[in-house]
C-alpha atoms as a PDB file:
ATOM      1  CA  UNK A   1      -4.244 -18.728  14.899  1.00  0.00           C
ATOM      2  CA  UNK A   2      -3.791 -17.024  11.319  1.00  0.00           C
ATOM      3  CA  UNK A   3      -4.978 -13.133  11.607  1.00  0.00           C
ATOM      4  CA  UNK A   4      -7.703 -11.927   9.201  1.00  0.00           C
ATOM      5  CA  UNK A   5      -7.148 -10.919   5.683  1.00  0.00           C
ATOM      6  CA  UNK A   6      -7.147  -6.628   5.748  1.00  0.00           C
ATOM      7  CA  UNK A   7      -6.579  -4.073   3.513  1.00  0.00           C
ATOM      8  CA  UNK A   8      -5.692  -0.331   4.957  1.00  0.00           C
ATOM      9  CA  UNK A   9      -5.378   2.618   2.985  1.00  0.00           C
ATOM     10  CA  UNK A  10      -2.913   5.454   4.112  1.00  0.00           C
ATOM     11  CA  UNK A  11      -2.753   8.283   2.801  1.00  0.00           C
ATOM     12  CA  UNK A  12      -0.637  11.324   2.316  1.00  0.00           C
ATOM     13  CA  UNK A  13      -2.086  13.433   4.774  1.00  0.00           C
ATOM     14  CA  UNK A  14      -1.363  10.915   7.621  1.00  0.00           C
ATOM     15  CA  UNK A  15      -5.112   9.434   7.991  1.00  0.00           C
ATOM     16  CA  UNK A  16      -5.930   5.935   6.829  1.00  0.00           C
ATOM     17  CA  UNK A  17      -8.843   3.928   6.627  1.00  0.00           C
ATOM     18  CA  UNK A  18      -9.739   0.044   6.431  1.00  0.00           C
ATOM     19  CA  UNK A  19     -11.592  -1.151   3.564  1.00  0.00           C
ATOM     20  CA  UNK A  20     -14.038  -4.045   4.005  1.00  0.00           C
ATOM     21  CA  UNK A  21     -12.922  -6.000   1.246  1.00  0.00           C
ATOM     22  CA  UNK A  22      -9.911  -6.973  -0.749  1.00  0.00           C
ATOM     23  CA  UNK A  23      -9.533  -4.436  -3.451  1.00  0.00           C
ATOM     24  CA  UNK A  24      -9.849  -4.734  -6.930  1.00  0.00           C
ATOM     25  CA  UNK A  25      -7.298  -3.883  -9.961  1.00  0.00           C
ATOM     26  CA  UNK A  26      -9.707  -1.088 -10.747  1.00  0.00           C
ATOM     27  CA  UNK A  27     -10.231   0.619  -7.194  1.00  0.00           C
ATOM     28  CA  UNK A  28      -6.580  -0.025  -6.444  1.00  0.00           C
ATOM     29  CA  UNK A  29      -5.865   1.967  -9.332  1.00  0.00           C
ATOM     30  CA  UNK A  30      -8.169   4.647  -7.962  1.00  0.00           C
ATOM     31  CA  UNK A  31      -6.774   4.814  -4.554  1.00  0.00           C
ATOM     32  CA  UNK A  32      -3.741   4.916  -5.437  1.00  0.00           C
ATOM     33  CA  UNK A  33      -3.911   7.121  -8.476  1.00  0.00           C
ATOM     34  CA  UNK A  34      -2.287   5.598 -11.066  1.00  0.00           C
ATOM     35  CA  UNK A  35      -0.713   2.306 -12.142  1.00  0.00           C
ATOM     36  CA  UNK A  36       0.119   0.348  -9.435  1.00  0.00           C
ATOM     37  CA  UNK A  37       3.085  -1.863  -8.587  1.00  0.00           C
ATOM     38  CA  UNK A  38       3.780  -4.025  -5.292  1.00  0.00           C
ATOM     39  CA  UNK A  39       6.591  -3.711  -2.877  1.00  0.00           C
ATOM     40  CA  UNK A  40       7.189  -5.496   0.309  1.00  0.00           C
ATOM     41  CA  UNK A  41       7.300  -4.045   4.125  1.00  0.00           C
ATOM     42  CA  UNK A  42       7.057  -4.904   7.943  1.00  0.00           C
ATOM     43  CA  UNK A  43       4.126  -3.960  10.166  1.00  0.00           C
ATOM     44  CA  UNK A  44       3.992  -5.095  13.344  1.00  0.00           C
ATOM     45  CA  UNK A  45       7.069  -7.222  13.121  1.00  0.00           C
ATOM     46  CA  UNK A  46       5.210  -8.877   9.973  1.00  0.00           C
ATOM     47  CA  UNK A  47       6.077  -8.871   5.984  1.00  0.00           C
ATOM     48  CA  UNK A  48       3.035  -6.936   4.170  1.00  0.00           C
ATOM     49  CA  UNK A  49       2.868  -6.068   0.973  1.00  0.00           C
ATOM     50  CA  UNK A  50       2.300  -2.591  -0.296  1.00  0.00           C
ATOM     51  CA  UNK A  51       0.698  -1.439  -3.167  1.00  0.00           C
ATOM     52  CA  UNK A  52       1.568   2.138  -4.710  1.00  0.00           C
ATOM     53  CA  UNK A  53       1.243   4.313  -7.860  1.00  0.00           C
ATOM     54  CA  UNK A  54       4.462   2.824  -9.851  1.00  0.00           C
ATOM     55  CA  UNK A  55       5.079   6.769 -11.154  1.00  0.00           C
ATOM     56  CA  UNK A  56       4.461   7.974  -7.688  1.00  0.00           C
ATOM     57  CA  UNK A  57       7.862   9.301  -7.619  1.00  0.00           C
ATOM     58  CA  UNK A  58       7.667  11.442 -10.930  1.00  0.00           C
ATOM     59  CA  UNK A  59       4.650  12.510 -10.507  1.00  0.00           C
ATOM     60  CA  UNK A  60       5.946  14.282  -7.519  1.00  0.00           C
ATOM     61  CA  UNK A  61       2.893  13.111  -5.051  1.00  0.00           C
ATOM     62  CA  UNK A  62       3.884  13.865  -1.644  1.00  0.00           C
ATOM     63  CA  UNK A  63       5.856  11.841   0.933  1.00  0.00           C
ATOM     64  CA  UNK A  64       3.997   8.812   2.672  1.00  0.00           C
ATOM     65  CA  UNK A  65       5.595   8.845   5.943  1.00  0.00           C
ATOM     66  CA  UNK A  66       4.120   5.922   7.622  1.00  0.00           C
ATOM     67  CA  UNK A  67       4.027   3.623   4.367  1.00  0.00           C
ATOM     68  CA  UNK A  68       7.799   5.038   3.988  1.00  0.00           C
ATOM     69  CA  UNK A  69       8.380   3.346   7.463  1.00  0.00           C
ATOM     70  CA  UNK A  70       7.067  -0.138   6.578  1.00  0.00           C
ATOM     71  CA  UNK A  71       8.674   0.132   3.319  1.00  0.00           C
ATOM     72  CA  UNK A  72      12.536   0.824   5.201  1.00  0.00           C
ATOM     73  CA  UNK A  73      11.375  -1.968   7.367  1.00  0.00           C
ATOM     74  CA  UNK A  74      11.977  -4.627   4.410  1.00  0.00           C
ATOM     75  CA  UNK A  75      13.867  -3.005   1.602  1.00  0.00           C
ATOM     76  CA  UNK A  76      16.881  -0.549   1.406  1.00  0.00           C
ATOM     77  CA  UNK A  77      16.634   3.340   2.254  1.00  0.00           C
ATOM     78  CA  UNK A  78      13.979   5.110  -0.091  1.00  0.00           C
ATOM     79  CA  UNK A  79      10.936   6.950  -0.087  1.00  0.00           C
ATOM     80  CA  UNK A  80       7.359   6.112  -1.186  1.00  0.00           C
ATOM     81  CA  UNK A  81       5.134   8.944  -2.435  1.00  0.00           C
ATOM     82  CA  UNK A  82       0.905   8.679  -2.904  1.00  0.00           C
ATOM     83  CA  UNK A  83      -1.791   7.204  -1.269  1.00  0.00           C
ATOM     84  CA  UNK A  84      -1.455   3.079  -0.370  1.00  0.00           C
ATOM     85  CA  UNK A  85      -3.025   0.236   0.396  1.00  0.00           C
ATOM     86  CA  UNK A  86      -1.209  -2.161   2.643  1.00  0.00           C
ATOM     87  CA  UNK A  87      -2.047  -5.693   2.169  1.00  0.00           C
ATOM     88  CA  UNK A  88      -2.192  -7.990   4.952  1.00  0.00           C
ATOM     89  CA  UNK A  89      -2.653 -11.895   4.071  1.00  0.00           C
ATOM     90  CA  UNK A  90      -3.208 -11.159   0.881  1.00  0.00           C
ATOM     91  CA  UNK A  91      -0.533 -10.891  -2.133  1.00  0.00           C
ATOM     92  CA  UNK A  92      -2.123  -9.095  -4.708  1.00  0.00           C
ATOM     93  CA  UNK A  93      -5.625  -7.168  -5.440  1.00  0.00           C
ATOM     94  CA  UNK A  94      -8.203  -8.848  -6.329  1.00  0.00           C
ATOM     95  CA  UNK A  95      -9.829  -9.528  -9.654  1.00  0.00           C
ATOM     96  CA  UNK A  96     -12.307  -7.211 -11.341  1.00  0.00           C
ATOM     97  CA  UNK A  97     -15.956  -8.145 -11.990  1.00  0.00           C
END
């Protein structure tokens, strides 16, 4: 049976939250706080994909240790700093109205 479609925002200071929707461009944006760009990770054994602040990095946000975790899951050793969304079922935000 296919799981549900869910997006889950962690943040920074370790809490997250579901939303009840798939995000748009524009609230990803927002959550995140800044442009955003899509990288791949593993929860629960499964391929998710992440989306972050592209700048997060430079813009010295703090450390996101539990998207940093899915992240290592997939892709070589690094860090991810800022707020997330993981994405699970779907690919990409959704479209603004």
């Amino acid at each position: 049976m296919k799981q549900p479609n869910k997006a889950t925002v962690y943040k920074t200071d370790g809490t997250s939250y579901e939303l009840d929707h798939r995000p748009t461009l524009s609230e990803a944006q927002q959550i995140v706080g800044g442009y955003i760009e899509f990288a791949k990770g593993k929860k629960d054994g499964k391929v998710v994909t992440i989306v972050v602040d592209e700048e997060g990095l430079m813009k010295r946000k703090a450390y996101n240790h539990q998207i940093t975790v899915f992240y290592r899951a997939h892709n070589l050793d690094s860090m991810i700093a800022g707020d997330a969304i993981v994405l699970e079922g779907w690919q990409t935000v959704g479209v603004d109205k």
